[in-house]
PDB file of N, CA and C in Angstrom:
ATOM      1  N   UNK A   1      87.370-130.158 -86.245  1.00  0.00           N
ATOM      2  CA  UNK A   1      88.399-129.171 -86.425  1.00  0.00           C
ATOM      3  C   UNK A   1      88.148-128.334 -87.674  1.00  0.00           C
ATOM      4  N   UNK A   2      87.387-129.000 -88.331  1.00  0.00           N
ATOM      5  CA  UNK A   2      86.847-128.005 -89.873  1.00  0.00           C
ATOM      6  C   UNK A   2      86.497-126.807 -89.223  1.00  0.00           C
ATOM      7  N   UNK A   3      87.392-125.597 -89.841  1.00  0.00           N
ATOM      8  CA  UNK A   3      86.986-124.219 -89.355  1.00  0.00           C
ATOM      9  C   UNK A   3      87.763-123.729 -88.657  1.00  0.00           C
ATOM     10  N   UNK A   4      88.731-124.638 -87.923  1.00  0.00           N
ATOM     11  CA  UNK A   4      89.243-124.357 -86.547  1.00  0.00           C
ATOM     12  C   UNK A   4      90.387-122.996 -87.282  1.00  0.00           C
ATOM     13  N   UNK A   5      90.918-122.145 -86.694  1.00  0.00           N
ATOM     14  CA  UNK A   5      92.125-121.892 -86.536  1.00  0.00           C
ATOM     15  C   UNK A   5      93.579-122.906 -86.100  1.00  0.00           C
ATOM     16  N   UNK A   6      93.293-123.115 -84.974  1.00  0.00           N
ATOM     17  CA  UNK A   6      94.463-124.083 -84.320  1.00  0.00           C
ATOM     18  C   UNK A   6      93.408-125.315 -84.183  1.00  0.00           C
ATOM     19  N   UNK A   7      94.768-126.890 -84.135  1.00  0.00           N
ATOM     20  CA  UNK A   7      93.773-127.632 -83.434  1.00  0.00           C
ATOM     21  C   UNK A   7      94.999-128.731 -83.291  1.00  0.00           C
ATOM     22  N   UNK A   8      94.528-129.662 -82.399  1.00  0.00           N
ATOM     23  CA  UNK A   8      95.209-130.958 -82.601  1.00  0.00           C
ATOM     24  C   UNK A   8      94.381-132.433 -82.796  1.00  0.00           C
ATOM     25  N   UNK A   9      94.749-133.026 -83.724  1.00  0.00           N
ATOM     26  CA  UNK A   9      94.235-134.542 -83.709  1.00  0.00           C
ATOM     27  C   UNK A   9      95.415-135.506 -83.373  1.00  0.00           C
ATOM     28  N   UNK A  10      94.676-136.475 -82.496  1.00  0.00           N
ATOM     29  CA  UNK A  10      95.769-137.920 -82.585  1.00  0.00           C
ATOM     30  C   UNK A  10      96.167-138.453 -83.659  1.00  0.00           C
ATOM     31  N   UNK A  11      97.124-138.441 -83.875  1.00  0.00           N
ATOM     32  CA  UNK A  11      98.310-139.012 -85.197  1.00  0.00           C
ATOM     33  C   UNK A  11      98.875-140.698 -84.465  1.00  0.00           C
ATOM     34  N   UNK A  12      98.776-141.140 -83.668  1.00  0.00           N
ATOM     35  CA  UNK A  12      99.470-142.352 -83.157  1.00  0.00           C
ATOM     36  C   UNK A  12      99.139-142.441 -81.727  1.00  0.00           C
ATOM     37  N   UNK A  13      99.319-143.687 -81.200  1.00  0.00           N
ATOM     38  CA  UNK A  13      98.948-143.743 -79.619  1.00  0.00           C
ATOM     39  C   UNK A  13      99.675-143.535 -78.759  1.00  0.00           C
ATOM     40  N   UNK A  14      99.074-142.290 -77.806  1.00  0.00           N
ATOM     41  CA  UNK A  14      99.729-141.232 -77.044  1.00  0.00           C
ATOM     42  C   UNK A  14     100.626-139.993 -77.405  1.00  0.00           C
ATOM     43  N   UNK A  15     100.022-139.827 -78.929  1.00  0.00           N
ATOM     44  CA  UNK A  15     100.650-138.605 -79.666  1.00  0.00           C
ATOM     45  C   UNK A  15      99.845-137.771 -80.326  1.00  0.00           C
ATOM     46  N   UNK A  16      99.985-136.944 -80.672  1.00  0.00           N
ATOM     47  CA  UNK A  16      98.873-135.610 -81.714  1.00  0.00           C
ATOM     48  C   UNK A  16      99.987-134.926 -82.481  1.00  0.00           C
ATOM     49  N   UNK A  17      98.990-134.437 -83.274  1.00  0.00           N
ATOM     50  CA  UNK A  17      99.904-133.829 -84.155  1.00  0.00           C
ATOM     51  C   UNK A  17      98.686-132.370 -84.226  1.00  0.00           C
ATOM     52  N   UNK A  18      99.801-131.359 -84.274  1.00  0.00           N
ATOM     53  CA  UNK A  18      99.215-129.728 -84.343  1.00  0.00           C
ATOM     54  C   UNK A  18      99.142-129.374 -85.862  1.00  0.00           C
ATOM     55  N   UNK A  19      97.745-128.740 -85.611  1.00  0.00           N
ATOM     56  CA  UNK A  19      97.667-127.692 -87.069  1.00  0.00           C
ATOM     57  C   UNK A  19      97.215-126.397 -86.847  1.00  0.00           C
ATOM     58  N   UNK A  20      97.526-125.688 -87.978  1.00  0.00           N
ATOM     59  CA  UNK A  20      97.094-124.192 -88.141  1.00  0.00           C
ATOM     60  C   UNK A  20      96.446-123.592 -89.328  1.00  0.00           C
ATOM     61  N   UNK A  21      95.267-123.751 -89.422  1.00  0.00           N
ATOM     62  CA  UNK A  21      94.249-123.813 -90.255  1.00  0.00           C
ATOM     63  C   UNK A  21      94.181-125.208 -90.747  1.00  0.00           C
ATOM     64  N   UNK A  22      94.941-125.565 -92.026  1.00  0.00           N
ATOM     65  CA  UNK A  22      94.769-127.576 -92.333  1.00  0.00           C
ATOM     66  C   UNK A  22      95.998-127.477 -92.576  1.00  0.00           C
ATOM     67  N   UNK A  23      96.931-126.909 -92.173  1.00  0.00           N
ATOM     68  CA  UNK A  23      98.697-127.181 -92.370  1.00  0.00           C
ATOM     69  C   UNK A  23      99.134-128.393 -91.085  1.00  0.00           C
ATOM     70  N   UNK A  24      99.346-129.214 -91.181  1.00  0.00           N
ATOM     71  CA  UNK A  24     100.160-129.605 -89.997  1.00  0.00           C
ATOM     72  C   UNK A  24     101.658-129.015 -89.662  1.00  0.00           C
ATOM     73  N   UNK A  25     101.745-128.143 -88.586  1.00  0.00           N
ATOM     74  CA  UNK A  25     102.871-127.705 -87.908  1.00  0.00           C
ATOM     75  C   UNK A  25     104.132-129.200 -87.209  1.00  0.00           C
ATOM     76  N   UNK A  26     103.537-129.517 -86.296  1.00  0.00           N
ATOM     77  CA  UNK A  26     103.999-130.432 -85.775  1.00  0.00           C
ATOM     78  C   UNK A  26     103.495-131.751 -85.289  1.00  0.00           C
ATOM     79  N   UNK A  27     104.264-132.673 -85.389  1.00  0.00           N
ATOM     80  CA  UNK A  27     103.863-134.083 -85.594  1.00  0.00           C
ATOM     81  C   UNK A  27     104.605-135.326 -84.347  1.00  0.00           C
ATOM     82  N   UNK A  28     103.305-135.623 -83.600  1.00  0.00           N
ATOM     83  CA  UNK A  28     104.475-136.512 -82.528  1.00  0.00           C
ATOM     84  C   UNK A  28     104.460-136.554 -81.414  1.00  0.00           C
ATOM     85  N   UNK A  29     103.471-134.931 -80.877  1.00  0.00           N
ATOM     86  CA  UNK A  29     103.614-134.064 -79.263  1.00  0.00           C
ATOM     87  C   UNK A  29     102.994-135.525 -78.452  1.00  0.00           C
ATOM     88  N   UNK A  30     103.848-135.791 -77.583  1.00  0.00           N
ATOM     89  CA  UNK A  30     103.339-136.807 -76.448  1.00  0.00           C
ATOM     90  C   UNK A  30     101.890-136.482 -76.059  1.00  0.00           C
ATOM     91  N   UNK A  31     100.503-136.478 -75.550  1.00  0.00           N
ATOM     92  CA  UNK A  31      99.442-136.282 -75.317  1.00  0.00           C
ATOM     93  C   UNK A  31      99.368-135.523 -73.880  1.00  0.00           C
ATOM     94  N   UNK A  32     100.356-135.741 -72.813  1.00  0.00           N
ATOM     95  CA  UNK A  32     100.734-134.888 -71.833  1.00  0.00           C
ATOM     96  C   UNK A  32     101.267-133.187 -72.101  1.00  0.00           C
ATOM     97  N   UNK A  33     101.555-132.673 -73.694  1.00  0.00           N
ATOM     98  CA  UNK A  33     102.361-131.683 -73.328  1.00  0.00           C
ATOM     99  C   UNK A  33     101.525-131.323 -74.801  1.00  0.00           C
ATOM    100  N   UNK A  34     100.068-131.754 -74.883  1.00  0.00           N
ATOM    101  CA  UNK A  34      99.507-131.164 -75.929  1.00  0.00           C
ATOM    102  C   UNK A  34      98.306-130.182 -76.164  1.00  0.00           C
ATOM    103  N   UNK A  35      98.177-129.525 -74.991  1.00  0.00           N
ATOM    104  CA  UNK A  35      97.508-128.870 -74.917  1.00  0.00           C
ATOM    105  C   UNK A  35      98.790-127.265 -74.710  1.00  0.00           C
ATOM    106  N   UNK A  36     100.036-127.556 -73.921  1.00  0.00           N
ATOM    107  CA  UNK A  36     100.702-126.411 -74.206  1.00  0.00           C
ATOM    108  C   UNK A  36     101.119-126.297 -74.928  1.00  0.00           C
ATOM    109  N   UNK A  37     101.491-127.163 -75.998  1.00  0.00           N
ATOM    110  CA  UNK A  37     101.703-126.671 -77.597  1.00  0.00           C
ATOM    111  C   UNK A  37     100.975-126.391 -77.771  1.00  0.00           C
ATOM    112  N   UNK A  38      99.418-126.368 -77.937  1.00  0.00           N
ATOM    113  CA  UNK A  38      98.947-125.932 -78.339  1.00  0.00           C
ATOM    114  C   UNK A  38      98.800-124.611 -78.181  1.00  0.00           C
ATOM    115  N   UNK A  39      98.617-123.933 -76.620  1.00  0.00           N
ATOM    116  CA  UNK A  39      98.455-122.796 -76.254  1.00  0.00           C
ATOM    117  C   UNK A  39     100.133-122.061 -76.730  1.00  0.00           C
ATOM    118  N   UNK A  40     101.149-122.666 -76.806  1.00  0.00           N
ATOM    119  CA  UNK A  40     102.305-121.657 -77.716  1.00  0.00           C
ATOM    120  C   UNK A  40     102.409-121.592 -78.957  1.00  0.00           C
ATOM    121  N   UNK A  41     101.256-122.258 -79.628  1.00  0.00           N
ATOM    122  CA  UNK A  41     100.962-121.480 -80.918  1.00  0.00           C
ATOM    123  C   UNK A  41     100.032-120.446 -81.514  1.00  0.00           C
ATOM    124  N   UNK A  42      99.479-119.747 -80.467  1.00  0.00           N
ATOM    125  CA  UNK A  42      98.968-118.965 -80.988  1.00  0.00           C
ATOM    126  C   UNK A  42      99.801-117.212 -79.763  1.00  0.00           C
TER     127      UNK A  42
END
């Protein structure tokens, strides 16, 4: 994710947590609904 704009890493099992550049936005997203958070943050 170094570099990334957006990204998500797993934070816990069956969860991720979103960032935007190295900020974490949000923390928790179930692993089913983490790719459209992802795509509604940008």
């Amino acid at each position: 994710m170094a570099g990334a704009d957006f990204g998500y890493v797993g934070g816990a099992p069956g969860k991720i947590d979103l960032y935007v550049d190295k900020t974490v936005v949000k923390r928790g997203i179930a692993t089913e609904h983490a790719t459209d958070a992802l795509i509604r943050l940008s």
